[in-house]
Protein backbone atom coordinates (compact mmCIF):
# COMPACT_ATOMS: atom_id res chain seq x y z
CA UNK A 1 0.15 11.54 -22.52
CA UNK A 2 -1.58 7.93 -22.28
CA UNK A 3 -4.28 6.98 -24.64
CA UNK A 4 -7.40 7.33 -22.15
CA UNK A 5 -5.95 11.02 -21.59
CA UNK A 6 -5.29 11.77 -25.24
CA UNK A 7 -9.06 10.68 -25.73
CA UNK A 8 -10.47 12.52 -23.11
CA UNK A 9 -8.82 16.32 -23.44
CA UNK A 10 -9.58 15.88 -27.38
CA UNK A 11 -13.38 14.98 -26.50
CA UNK A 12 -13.09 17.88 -23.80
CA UNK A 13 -11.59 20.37 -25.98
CA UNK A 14 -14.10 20.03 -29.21
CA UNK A 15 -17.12 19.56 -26.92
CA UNK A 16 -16.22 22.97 -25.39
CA UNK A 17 -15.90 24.72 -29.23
CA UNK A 18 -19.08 23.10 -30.25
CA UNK A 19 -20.98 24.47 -27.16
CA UNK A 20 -20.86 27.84 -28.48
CA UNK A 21 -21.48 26.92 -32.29
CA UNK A 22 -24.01 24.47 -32.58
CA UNK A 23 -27.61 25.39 -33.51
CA UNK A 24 -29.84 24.23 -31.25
CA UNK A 25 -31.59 20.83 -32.15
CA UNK A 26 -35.71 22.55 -31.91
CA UNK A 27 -34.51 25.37 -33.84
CA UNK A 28 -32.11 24.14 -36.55
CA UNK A 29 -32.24 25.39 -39.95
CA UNK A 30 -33.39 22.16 -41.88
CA UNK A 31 -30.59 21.23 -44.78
CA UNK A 32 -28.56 18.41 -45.72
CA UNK A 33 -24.52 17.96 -45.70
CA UNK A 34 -22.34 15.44 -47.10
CA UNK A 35 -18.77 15.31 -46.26
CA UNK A 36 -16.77 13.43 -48.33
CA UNK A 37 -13.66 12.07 -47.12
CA UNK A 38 -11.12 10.76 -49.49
CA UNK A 39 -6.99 9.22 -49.09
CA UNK A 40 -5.06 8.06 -46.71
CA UNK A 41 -6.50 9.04 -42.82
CA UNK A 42 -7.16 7.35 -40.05
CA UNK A 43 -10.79 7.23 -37.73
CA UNK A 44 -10.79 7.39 -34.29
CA UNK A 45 -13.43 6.29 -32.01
CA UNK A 46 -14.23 8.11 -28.82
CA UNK A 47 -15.66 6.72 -25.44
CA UNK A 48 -18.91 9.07 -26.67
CA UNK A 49 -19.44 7.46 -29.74
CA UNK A 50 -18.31 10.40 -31.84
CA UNK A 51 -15.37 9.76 -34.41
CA UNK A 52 -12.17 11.81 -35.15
CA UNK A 53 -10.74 12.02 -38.47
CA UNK A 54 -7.08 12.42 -38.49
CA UNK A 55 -4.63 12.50 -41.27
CA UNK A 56 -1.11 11.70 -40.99
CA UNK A 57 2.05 14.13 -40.74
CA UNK A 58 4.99 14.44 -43.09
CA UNK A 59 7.33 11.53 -42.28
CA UNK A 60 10.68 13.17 -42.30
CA UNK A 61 12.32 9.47 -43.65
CA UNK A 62 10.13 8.41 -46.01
CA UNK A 63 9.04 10.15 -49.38
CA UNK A 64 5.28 9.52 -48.54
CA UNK A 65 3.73 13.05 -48.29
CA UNK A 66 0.11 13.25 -47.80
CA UNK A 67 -1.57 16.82 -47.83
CA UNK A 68 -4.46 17.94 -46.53
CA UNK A 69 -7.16 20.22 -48.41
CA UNK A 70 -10.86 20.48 -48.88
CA UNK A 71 -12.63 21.29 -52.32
CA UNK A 72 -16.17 21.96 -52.93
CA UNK A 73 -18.62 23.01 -56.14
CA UNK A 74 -17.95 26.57 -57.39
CA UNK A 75 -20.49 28.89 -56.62
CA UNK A 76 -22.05 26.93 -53.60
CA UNK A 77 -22.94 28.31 -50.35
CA UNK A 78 -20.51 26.35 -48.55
CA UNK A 79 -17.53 27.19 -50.63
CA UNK A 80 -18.46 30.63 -50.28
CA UNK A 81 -18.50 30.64 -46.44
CA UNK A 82 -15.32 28.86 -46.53
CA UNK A 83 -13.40 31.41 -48.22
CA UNK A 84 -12.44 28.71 -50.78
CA UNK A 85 -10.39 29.80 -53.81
CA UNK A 86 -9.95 28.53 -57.13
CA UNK A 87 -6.60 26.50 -57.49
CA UNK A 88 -5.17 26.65 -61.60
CA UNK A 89 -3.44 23.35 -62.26
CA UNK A 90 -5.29 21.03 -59.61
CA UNK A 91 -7.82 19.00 -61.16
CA UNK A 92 -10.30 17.50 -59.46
CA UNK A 93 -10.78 14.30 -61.29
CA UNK A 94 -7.48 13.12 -60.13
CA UNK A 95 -8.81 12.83 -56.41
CA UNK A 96 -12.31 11.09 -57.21
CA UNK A 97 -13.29 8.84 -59.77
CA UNK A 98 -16.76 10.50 -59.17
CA UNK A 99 -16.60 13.20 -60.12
CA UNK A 100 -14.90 12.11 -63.71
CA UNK A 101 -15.72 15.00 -66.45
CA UNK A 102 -16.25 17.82 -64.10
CA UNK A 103 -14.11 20.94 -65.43
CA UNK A 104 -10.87 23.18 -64.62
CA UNK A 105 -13.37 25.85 -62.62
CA UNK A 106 -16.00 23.33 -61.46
CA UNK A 107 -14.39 23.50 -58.09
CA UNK A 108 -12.78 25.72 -55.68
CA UNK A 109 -10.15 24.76 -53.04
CA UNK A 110 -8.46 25.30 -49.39
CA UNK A 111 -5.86 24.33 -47.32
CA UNK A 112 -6.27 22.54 -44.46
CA UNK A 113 -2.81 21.98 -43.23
CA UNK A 114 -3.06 22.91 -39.17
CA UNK A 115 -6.82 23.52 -39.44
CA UNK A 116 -9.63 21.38 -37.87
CA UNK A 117 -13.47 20.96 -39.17
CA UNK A 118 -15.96 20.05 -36.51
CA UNK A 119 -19.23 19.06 -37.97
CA UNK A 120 -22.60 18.42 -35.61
CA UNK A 121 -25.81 16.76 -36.70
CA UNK A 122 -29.13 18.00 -35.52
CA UNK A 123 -30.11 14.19 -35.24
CA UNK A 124 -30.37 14.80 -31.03
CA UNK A 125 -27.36 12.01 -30.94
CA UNK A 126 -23.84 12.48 -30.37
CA UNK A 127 -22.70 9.06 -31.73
CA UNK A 128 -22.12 8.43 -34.97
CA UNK A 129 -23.48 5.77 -37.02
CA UNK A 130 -20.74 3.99 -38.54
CA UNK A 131 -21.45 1.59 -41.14
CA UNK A 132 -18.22 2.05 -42.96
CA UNK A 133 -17.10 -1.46 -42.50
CA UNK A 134 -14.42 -1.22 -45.47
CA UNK A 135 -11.88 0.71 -42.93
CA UNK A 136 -9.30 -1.03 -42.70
CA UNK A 137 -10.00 -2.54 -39.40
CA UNK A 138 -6.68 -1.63 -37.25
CA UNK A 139 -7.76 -4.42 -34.24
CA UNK A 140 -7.40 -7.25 -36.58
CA UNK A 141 -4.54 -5.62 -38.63
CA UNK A 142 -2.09 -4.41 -35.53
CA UNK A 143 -3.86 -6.76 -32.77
CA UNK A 144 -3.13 -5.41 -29.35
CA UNK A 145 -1.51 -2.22 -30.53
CA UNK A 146 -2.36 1.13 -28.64
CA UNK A 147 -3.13 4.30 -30.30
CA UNK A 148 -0.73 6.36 -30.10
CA UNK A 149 -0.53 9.01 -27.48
CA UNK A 150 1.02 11.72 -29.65
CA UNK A 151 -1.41 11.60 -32.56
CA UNK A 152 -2.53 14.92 -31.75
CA UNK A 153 0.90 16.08 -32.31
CA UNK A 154 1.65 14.66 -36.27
CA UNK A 155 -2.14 14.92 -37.36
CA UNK A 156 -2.03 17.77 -39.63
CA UNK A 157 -5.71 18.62 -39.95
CA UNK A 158 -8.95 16.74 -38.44
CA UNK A 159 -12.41 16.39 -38.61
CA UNK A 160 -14.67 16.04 -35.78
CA UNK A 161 -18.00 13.90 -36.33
CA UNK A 162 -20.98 14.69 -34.08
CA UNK A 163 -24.12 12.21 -35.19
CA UNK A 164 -25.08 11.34 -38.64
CA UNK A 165 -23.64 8.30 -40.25
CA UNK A 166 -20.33 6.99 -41.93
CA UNK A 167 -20.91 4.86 -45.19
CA UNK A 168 -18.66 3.34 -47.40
CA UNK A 169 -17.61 4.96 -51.04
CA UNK A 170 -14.81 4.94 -52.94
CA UNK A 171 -12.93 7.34 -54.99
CA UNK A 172 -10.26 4.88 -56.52
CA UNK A 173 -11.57 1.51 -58.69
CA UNK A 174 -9.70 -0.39 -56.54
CA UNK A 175 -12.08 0.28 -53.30
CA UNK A 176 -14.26 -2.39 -52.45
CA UNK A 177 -11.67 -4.74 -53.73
CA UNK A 178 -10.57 -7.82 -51.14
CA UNK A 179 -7.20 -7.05 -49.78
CA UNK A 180 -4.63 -9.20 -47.67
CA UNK A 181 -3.13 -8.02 -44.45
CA UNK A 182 -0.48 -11.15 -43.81
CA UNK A 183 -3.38 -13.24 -42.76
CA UNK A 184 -6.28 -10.98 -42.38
CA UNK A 185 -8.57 -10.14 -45.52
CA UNK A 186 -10.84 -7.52 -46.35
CA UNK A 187 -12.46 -5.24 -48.47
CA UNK A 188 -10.22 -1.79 -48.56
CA UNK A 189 -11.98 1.87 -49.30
CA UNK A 190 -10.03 5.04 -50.11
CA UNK A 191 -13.70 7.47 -49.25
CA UNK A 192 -15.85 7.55 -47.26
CA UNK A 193 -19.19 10.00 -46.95
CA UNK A 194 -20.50 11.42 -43.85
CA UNK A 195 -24.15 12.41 -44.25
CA UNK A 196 -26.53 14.30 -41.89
CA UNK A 197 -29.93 15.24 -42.54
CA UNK A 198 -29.39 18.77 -41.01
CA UNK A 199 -25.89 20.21 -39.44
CA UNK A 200 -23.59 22.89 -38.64
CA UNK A 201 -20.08 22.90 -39.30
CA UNK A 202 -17.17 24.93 -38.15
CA UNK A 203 -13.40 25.37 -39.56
CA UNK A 204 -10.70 26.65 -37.13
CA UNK A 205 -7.28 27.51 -38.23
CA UNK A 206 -5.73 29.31 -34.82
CA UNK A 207 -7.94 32.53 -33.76
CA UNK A 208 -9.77 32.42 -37.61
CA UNK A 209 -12.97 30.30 -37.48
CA UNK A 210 -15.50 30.12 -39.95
CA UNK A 211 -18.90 28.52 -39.49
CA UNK A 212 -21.56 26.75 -42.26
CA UNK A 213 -25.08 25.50 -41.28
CA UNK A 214 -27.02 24.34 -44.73
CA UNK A 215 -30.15 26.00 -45.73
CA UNK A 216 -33.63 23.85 -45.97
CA UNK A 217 -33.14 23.08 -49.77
CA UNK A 218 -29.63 23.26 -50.30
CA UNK A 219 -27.89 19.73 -49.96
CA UNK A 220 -24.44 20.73 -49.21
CA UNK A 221 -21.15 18.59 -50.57
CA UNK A 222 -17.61 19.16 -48.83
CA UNK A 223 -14.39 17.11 -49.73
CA UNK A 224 -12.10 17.05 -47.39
CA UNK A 225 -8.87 15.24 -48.78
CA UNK A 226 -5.80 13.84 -47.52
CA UNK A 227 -3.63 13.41 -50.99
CA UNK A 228 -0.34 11.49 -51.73
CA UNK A 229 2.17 13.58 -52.85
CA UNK A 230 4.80 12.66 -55.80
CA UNK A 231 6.90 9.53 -55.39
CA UNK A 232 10.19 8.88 -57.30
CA UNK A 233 8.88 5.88 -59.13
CA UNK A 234 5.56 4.69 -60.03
CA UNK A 235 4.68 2.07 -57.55
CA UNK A 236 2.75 -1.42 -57.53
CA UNK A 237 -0.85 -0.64 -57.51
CA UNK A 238 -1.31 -4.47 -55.87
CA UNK A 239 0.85 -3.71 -52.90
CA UNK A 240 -0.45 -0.60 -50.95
CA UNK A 241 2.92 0.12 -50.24
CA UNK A 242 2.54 3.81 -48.65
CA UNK A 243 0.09 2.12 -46.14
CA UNK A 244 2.79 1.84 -43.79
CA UNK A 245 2.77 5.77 -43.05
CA UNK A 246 -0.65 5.07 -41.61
CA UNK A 247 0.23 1.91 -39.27
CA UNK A 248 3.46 4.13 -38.03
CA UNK A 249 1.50 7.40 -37.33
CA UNK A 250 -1.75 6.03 -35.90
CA UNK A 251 -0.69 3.12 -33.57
CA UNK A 252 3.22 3.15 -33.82
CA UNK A 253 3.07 -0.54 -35.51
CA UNK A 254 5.59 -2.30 -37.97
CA UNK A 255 3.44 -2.36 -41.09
CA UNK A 256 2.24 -5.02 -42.72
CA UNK A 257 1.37 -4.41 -46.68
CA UNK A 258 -1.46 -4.45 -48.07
CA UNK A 259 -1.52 -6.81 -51.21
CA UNK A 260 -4.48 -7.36 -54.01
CA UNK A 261 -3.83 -9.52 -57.05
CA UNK A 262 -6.98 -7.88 -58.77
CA UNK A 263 -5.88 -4.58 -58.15
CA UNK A 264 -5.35 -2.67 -61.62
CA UNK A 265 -4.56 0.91 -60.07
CA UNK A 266 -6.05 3.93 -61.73
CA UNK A 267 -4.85 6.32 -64.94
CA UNK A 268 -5.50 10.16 -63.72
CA UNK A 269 -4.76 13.38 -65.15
CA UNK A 270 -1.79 15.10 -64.25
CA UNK A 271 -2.47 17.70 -61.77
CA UNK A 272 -1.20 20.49 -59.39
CA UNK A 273 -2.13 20.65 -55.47
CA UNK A 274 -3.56 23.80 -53.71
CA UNK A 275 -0.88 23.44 -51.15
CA UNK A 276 3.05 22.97 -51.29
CA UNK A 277 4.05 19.66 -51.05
CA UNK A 278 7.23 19.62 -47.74
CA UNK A 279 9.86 17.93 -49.70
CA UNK A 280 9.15 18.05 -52.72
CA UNK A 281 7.22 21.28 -54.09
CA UNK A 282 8.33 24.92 -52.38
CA UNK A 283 5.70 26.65 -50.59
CA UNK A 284 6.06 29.35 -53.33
CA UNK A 285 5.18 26.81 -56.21
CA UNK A 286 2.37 25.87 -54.92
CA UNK A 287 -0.11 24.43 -57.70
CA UNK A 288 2.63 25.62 -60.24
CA UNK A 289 3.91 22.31 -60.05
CA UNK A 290 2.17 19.21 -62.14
CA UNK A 291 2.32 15.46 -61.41
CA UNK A 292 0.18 12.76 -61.61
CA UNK A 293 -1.21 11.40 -58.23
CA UNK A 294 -0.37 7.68 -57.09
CA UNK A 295 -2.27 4.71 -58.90
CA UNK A 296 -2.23 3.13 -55.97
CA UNK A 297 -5.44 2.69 -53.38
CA UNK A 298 -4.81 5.62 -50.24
CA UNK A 299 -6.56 3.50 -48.01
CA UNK A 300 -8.78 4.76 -45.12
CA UNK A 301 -8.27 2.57 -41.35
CA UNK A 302 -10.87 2.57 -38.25
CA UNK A 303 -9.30 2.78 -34.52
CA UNK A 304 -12.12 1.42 -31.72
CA UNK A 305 -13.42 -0.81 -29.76
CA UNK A 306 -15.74 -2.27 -32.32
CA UNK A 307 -15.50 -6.03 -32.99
CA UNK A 308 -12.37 -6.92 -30.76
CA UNK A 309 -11.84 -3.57 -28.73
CA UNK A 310 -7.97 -2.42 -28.95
């Protein structure tokens, strides 16, 4: 399947699920959402405007596992419609900076491996507003490169982004930081937050779906998080070496690594993960087994015709 096809049947194929879920824009339950999306993942521009979030598969050579999950606050509406669980062992901390202090049952957690979370703004627009300009900015990093056709294939979960606006955050010190691609310098991010006003979301996973729309005073926060798994040794937090997984899965290019002399990486609890860990934790471990994540930045990239159109 080419590119322009690839595109097209995934813009087909969410439009059609969203048809049936999305609240009307004149009769929308007023709330706010915030989805927070933190590690390594890659965003994908369509020919509408809207943006798919994709994170990368398990590369069966390398020992860079990244796992997909979503966390959210105990006790909030939007856990609770989830069907999100508490997780012993995983520690939220570990993920984001910012949310530093928070305790063991603050938060509640699911997997998202082979699920996909389509979110719609009531804003009457289906483009996105993307002022996340510390994505690593794949037309200047992998000039000429192509996306590749079987993305759809390797991404393990993705997000769907209907409206609203992307803005940078970070979740790691080291976002915001300059960072050297070869030639080509810029500031990195490891999070960034989509925000709507007012919007419905919906999780699939096969024939299950579950659906969320925010009521008028409750402003909603989701996390959905693509985390490194363990690594053998404990990595150079000024050379993003694990970055190459993302040039590899989301335009097939020979990597070039990332490199910041004023990068100081990041101390974090030790901590479980909701979900097994291919490779390396059983699926019947689960969050029984502790490690620390990486240091290192899990850097976020952009795919679309903005500023040099690939």
């Amino acid at each position: 399947m080419n590119r322009r096809r690839f595109l097209r049947s995934v813009s087909t194929g969410v439009a059609a699920a969203l048809a049936a879920t999305a609240v009307p824009h004149a009769s929308a339950r007023q709330g706010g959402l915030t989805v927070r999306f933190v590690g390594m993942m890659g965003f994908v521009k369509r020919t509408d405007g809207t943006l798919l979030a994709v994170t990368p598969g398990h590369h069966a050579m390398q020992h860079f596992a990244h796992v997909p999950f979503a966390m959210a606050r105990t006790g909030s509406a939007i856990a609770a419609a989830l069907g999100m669980q508490p997780a012993p062992g995983v520690v939220a901390e570990a993920f984001d900076q910012q949310v530093t202090g928070s305790g063991p049952d603050d938060f509640v957690f699911l997997c998202l491996e082979h699920m996909s979370i389509d979110v719609v703004a009531h804003d009457g627009r289906a483009t996105v507003d993307n002022r996340a300009d510390h994505l690593a900015q794949m037309h200047l990093i992998a000039p000429g490169k192509r996306l590749r056709s079987d993305l759809g294939r390797w991404s393990h979960a993705t997000a769907s982004l209907s409206g609203g606006r992307l803005v940078n955050s970070s979740a790691h010190p080291d976002a915001g930081r300059i960072w050297s691609f070869g030639a080509h310098k810029q500031p990195l991010t490891d999070a960034v937050n989509f925000e709507a006003g007012a919007a419905s979301l919906r999780l699939s996973a096969g024939r299950t779906v579950r659906s969320f729309t925010p009521a008028a005073d409750d402003a909603a926060e989701l996390w959905f998080i693509s985390s490194a798994g363990p690594r053998i040794d404990q990595g150079d937090p000024k050379r993003l070496e694990h970055g190459e997984l993302l040039s590899q899965f989301l335009v097939g290019a020979d990597p070039v690594i990332a490199e910041c002399e004023s990068a100081t990486g990041r101390n974090t609890p030790a901590t479980g993960l909701p979900c097994g860990v291919p490779a390396f934790v059983s699926l019947e471990a689960g969050a029984g087994a502790v490690f620390p994540p990486f240091m290192d930045l899990c850097f976020q990239a952009y795919y679309g015709d903005d500023g040099g159109g690939i």
